[in-house]
PDB file of N, CA and C in Angstrom:
ATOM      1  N   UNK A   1       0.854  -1.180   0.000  1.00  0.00           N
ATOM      2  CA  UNK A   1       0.000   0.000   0.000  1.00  0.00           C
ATOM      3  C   UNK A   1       0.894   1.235   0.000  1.00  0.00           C
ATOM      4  N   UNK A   2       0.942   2.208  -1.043  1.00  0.00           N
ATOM      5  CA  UNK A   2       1.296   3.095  -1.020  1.00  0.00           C
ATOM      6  C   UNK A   2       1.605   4.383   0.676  1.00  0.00           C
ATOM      7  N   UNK A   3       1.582   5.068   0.865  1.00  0.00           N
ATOM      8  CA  UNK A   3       2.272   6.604   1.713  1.00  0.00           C
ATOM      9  C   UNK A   3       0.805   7.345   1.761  1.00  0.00           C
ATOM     10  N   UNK A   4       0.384   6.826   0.548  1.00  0.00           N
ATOM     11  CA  UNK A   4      -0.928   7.917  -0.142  1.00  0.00           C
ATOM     12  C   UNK A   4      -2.234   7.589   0.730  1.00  0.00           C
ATOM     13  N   UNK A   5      -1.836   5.726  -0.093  1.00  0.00           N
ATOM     14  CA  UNK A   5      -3.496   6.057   0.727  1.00  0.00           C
ATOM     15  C   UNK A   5      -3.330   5.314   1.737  1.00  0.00           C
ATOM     16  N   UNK A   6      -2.444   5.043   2.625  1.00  0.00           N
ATOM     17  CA  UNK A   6      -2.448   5.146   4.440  1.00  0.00           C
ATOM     18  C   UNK A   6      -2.826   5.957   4.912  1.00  0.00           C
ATOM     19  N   UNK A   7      -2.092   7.471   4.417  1.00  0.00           N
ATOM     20  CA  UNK A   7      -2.604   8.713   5.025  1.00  0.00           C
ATOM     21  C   UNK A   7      -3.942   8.397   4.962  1.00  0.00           C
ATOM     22  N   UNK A   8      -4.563   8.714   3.976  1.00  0.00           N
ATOM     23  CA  UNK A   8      -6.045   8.811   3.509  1.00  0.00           C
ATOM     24  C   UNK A   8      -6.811   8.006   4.042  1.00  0.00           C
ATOM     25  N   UNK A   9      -6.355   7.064   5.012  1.00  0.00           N
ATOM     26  CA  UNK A   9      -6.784   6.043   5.684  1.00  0.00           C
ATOM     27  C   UNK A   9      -7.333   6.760   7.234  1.00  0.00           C
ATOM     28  N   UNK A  10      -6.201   7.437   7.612  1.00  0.00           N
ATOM     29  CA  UNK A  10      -6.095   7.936   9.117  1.00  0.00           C
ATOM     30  C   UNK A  10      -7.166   9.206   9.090  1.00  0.00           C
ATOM     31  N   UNK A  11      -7.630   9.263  10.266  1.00  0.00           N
ATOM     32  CA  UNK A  11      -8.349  10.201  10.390  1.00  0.00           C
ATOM     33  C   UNK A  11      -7.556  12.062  10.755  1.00  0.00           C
ATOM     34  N   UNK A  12      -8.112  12.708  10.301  1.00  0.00           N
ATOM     35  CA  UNK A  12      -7.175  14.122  11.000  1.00  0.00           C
ATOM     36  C   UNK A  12      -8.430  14.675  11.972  1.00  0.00           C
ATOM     37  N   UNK A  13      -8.391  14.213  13.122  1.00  0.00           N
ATOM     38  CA  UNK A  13      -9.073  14.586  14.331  1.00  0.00           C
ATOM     39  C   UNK A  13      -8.161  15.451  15.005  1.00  0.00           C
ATOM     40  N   UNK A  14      -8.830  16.423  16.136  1.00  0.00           N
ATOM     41  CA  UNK A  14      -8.704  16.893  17.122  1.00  0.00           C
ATOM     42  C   UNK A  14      -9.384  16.762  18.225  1.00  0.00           C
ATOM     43  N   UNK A  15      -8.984  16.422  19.231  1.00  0.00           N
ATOM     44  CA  UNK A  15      -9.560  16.276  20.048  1.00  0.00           C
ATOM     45  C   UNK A  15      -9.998  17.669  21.148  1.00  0.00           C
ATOM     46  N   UNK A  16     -11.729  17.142  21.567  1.00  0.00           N
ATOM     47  CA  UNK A  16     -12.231  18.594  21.868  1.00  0.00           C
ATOM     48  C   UNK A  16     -12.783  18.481  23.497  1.00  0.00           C
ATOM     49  N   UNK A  17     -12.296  19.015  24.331  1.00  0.00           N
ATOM     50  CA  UNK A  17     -12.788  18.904  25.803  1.00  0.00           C
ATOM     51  C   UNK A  17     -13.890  18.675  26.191  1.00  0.00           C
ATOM     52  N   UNK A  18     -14.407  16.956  26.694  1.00  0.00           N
ATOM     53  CA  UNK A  18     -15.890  17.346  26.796  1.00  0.00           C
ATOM     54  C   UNK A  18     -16.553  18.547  27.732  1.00  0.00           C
ATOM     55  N   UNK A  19     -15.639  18.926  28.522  1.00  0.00           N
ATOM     56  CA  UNK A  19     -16.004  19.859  29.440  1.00  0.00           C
ATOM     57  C   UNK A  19     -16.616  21.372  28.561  1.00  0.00           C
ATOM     58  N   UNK A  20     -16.536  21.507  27.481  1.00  0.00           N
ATOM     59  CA  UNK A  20     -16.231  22.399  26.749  1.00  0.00           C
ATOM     60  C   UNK A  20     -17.668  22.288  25.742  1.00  0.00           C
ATOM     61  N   UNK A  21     -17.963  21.185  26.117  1.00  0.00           N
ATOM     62  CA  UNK A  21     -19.217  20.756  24.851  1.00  0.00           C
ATOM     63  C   UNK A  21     -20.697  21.128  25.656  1.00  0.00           C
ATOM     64  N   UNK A  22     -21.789  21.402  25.288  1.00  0.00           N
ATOM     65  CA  UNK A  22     -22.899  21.534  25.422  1.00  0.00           C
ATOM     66  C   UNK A  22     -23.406  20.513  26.485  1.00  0.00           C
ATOM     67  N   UNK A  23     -23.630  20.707  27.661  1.00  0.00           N
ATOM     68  CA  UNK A  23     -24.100  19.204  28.540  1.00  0.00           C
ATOM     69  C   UNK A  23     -25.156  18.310  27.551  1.00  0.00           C
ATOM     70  N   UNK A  24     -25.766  18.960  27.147  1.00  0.00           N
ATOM     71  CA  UNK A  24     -27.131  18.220  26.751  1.00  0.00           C
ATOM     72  C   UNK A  24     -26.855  17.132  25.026  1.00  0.00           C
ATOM     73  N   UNK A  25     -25.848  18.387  24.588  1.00  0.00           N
ATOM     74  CA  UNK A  25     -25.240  17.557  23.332  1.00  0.00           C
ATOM     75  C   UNK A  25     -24.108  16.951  23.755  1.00  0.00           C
ATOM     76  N   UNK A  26     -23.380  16.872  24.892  1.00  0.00           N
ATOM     77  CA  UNK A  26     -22.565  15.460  25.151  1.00  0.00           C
ATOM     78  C   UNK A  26     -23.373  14.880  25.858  1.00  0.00           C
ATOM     79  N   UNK A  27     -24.487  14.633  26.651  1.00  0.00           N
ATOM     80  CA  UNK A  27     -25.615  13.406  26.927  1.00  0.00           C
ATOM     81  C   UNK A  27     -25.661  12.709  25.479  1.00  0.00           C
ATOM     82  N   UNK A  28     -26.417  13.479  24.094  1.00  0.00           N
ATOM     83  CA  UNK A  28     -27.014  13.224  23.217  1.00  0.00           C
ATOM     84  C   UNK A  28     -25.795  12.346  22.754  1.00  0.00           C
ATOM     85  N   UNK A  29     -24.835  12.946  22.611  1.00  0.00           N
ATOM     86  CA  UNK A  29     -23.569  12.197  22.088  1.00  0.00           C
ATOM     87  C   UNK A  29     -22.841  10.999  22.881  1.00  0.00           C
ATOM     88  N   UNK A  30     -22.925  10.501  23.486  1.00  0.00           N
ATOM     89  CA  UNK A  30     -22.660   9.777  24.490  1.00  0.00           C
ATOM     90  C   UNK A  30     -24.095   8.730  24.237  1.00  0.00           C
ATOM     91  N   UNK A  31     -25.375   8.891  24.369  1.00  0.00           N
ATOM     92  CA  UNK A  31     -26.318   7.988  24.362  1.00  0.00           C
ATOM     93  C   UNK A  31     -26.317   7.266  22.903  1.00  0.00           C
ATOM     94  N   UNK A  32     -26.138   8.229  21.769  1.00  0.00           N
ATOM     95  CA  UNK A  32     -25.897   7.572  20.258  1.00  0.00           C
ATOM     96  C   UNK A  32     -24.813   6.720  20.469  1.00  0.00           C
ATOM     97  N   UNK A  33     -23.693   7.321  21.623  1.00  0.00           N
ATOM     98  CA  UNK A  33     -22.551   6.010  21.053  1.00  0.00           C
ATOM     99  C   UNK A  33     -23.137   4.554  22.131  1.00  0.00           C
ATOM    100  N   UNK A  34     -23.375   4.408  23.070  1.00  0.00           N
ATOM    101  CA  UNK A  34     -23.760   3.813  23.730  1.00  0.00           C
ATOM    102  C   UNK A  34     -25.079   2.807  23.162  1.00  0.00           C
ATOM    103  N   UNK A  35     -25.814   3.119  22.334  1.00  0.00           N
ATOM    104  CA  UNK A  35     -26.529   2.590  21.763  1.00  0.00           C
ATOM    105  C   UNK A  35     -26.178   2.383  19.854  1.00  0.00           C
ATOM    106  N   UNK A  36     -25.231   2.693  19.412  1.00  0.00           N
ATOM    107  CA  UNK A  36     -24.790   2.294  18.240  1.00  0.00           C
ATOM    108  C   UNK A  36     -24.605   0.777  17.812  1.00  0.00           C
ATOM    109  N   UNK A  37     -24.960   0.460  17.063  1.00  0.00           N
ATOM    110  CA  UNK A  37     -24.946  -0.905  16.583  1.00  0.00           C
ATOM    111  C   UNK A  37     -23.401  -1.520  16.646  1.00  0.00           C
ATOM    112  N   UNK A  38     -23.030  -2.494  17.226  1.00  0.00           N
ATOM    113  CA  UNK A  38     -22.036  -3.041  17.413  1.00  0.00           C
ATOM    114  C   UNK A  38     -21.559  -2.834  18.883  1.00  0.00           C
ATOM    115  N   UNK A  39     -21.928  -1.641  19.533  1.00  0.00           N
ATOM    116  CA  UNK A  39     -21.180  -1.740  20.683  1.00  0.00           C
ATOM    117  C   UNK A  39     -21.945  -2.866  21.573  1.00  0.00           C
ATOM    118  N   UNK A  40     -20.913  -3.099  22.294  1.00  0.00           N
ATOM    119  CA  UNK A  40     -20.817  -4.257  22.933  1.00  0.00           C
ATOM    120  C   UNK A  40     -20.897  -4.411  25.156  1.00  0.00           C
ATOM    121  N   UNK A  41     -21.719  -4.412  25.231  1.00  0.00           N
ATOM    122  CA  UNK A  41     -22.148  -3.935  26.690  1.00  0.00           C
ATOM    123  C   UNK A  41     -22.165  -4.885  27.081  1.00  0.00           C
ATOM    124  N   UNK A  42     -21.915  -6.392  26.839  1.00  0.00           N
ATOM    125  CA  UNK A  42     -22.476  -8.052  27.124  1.00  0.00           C
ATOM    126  C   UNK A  42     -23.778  -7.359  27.804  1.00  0.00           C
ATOM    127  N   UNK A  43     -23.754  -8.424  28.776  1.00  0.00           N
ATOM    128  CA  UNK A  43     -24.986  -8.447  29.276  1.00  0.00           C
ATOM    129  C   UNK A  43     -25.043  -8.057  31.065  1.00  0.00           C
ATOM    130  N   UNK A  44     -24.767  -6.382  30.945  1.00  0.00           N
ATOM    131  CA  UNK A  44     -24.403  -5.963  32.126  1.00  0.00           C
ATOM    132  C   UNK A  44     -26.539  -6.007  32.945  1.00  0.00           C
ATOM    133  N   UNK A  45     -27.291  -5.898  32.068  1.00  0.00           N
ATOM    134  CA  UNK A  45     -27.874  -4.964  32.700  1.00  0.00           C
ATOM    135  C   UNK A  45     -28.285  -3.931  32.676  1.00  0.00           C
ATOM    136  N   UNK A  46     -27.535  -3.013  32.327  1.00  0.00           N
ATOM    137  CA  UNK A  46     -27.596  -1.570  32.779  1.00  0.00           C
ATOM    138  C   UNK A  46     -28.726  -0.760  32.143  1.00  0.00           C
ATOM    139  N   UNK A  47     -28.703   0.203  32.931  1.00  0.00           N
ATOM    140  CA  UNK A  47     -29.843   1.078  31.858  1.00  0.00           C
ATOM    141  C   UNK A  47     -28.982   2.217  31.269  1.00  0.00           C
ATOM    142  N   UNK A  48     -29.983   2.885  30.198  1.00  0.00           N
ATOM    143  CA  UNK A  48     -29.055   3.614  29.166  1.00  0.00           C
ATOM    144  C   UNK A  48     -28.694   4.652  30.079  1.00  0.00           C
ATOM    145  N   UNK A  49     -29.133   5.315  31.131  1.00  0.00           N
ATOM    146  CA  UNK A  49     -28.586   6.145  31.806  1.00  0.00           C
ATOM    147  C   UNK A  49     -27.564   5.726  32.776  1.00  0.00           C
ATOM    148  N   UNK A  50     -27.336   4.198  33.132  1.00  0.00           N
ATOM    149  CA  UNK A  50     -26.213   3.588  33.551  1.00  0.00           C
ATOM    150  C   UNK A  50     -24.902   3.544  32.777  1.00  0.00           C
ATOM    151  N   UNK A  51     -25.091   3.181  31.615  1.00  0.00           N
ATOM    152  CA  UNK A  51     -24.450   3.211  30.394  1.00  0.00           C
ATOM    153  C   UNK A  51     -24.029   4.993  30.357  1.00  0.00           C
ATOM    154  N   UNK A  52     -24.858   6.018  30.147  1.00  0.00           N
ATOM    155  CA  UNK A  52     -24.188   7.148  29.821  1.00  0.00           C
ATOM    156  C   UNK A  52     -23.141   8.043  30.803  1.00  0.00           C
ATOM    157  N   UNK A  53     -23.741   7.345  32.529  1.00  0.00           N
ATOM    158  CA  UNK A  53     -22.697   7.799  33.570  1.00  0.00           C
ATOM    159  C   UNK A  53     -21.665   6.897  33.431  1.00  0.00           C
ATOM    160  N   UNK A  54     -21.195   5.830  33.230  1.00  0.00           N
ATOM    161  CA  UNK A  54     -20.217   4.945  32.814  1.00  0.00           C
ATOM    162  C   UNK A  54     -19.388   5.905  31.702  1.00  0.00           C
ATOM    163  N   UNK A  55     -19.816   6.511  30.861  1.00  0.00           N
ATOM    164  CA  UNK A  55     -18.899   6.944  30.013  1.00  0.00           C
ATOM    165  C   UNK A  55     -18.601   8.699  30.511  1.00  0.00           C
ATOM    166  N   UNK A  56     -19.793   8.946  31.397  1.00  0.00           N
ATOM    167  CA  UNK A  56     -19.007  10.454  31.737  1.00  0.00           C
ATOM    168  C   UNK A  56     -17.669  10.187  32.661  1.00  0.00           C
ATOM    169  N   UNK A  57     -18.214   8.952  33.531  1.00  0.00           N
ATOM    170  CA  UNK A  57     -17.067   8.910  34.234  1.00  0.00           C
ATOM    171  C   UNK A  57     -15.072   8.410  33.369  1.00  0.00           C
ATOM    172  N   UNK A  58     -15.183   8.084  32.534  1.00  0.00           N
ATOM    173  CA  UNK A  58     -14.488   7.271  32.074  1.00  0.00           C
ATOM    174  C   UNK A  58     -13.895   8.938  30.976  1.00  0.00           C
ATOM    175  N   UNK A  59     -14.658   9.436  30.674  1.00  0.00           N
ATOM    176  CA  UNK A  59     -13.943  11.188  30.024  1.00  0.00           C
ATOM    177  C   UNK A  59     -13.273  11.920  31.142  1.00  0.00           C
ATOM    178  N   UNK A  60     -14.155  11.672  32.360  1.00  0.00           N
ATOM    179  CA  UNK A  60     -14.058  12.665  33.511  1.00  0.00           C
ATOM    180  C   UNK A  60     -12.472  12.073  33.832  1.00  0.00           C
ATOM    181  N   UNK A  61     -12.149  10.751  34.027  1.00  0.00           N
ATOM    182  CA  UNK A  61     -11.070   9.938  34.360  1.00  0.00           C
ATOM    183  C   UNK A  61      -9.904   9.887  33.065  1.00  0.00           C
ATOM    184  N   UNK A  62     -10.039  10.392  32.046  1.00  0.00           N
ATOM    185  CA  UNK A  62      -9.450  10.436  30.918  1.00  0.00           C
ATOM    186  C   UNK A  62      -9.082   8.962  30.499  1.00  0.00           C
ATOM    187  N   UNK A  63      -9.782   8.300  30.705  1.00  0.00           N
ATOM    188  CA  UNK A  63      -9.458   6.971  29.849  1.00  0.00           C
ATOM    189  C   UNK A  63     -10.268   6.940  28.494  1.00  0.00           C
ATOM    190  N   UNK A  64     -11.149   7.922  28.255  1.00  0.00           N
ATOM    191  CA  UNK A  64     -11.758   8.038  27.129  1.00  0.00           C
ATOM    192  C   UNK A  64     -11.384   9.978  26.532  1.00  0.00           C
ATOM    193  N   UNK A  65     -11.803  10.416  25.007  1.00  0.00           N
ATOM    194  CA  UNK A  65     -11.961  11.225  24.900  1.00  0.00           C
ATOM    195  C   UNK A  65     -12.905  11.623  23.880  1.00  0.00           C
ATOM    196  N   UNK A  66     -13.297  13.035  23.344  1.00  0.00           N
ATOM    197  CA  UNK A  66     -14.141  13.140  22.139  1.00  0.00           C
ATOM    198  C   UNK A  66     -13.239  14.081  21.181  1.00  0.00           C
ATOM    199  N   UNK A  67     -13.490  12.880  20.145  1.00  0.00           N
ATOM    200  CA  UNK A  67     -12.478  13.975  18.390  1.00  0.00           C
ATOM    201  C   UNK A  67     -13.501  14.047  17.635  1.00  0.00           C
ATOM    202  N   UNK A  68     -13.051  14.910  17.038  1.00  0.00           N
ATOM    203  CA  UNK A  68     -13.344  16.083  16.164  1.00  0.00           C
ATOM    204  C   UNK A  68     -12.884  15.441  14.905  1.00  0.00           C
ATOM    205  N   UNK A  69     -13.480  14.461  14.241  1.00  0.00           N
ATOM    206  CA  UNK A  69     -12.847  14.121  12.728  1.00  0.00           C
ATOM    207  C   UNK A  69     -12.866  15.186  11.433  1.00  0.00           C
ATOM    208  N   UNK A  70     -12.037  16.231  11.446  1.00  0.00           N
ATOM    209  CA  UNK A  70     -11.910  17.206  10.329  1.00  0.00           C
ATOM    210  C   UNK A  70     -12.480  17.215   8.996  1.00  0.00           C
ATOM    211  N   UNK A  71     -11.850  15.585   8.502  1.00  0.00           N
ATOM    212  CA  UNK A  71     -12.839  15.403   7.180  1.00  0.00           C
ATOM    213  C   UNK A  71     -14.242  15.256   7.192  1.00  0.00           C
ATOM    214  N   UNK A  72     -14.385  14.618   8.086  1.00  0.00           N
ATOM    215  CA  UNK A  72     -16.352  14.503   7.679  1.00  0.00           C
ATOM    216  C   UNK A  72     -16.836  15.034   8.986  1.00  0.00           C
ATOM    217  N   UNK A  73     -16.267  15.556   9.235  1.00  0.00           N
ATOM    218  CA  UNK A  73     -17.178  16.750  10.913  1.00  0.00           C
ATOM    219  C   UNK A  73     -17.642  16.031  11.208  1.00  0.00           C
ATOM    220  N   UNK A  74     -17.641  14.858  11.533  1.00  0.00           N
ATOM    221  CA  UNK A  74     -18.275  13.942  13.002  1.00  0.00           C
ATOM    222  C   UNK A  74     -17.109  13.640  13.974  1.00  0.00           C
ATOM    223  N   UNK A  75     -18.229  13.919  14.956  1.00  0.00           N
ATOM    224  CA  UNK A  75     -17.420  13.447  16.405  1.00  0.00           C
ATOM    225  C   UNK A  75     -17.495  12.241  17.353  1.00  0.00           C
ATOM    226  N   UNK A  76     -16.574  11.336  17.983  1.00  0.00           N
ATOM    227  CA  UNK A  76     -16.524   9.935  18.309  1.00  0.00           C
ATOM    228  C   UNK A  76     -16.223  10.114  19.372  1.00  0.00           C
ATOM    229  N   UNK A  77     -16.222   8.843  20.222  1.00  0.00           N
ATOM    230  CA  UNK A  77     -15.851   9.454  21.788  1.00  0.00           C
ATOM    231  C   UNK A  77     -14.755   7.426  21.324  1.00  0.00           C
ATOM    232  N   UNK A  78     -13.597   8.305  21.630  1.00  0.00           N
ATOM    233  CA  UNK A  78     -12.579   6.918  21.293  1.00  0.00           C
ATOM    234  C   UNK A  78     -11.622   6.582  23.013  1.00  0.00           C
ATOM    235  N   UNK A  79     -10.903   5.413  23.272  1.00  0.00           N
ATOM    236  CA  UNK A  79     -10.045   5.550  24.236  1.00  0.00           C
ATOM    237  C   UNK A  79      -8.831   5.982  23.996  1.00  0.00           C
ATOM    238  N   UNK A  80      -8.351   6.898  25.212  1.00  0.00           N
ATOM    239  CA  UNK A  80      -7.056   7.689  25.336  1.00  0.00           C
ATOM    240  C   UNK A  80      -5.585   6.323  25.347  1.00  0.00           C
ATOM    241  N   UNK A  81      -4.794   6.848  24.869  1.00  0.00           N
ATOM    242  CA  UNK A  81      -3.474   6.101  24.813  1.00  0.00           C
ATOM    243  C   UNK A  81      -2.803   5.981  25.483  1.00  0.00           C
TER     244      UNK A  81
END
């Protein structure tokens, strides 16, 4: 594979403080990822508002964050490195 399209592969995100984001549109954002097809919760239980404090805590703790994907202006909530 070419230089070319690896790049073109990678995303050019920035990452954006959830502290910094709209409470109500990081709920909203946080419940879409939490309920997105594929994610994988086994079989805790939980309710979706269990599920969405699970992930404030986990931004709040920086084991998670939210980017800013430049090319197609959507934003993901991915884990920190």
């Amino acid at each position: 594979m070419s230089e070319k399209q690896t790049d073109d592969q990678h995303e050019e995100g920035v990452e954006v403080p959830y502290d910094r984001i709209n409470p109500d549109t990081l709920r909203n954002m946080i419940q879409e990822f939490v309920t997105r097809d594929g994610a994988d919760w086994g079989d805790t239980g939980c309710s979706l508002e269990d599920k969405v404090e699970q992930v404030l805590e986990q931004l709040r703790n920086k084991k998670v964050k939210v980017v800013l994907d430049l090319r197609s202006q959507t934003a993901n909530i991915v884990a920190c490195r």
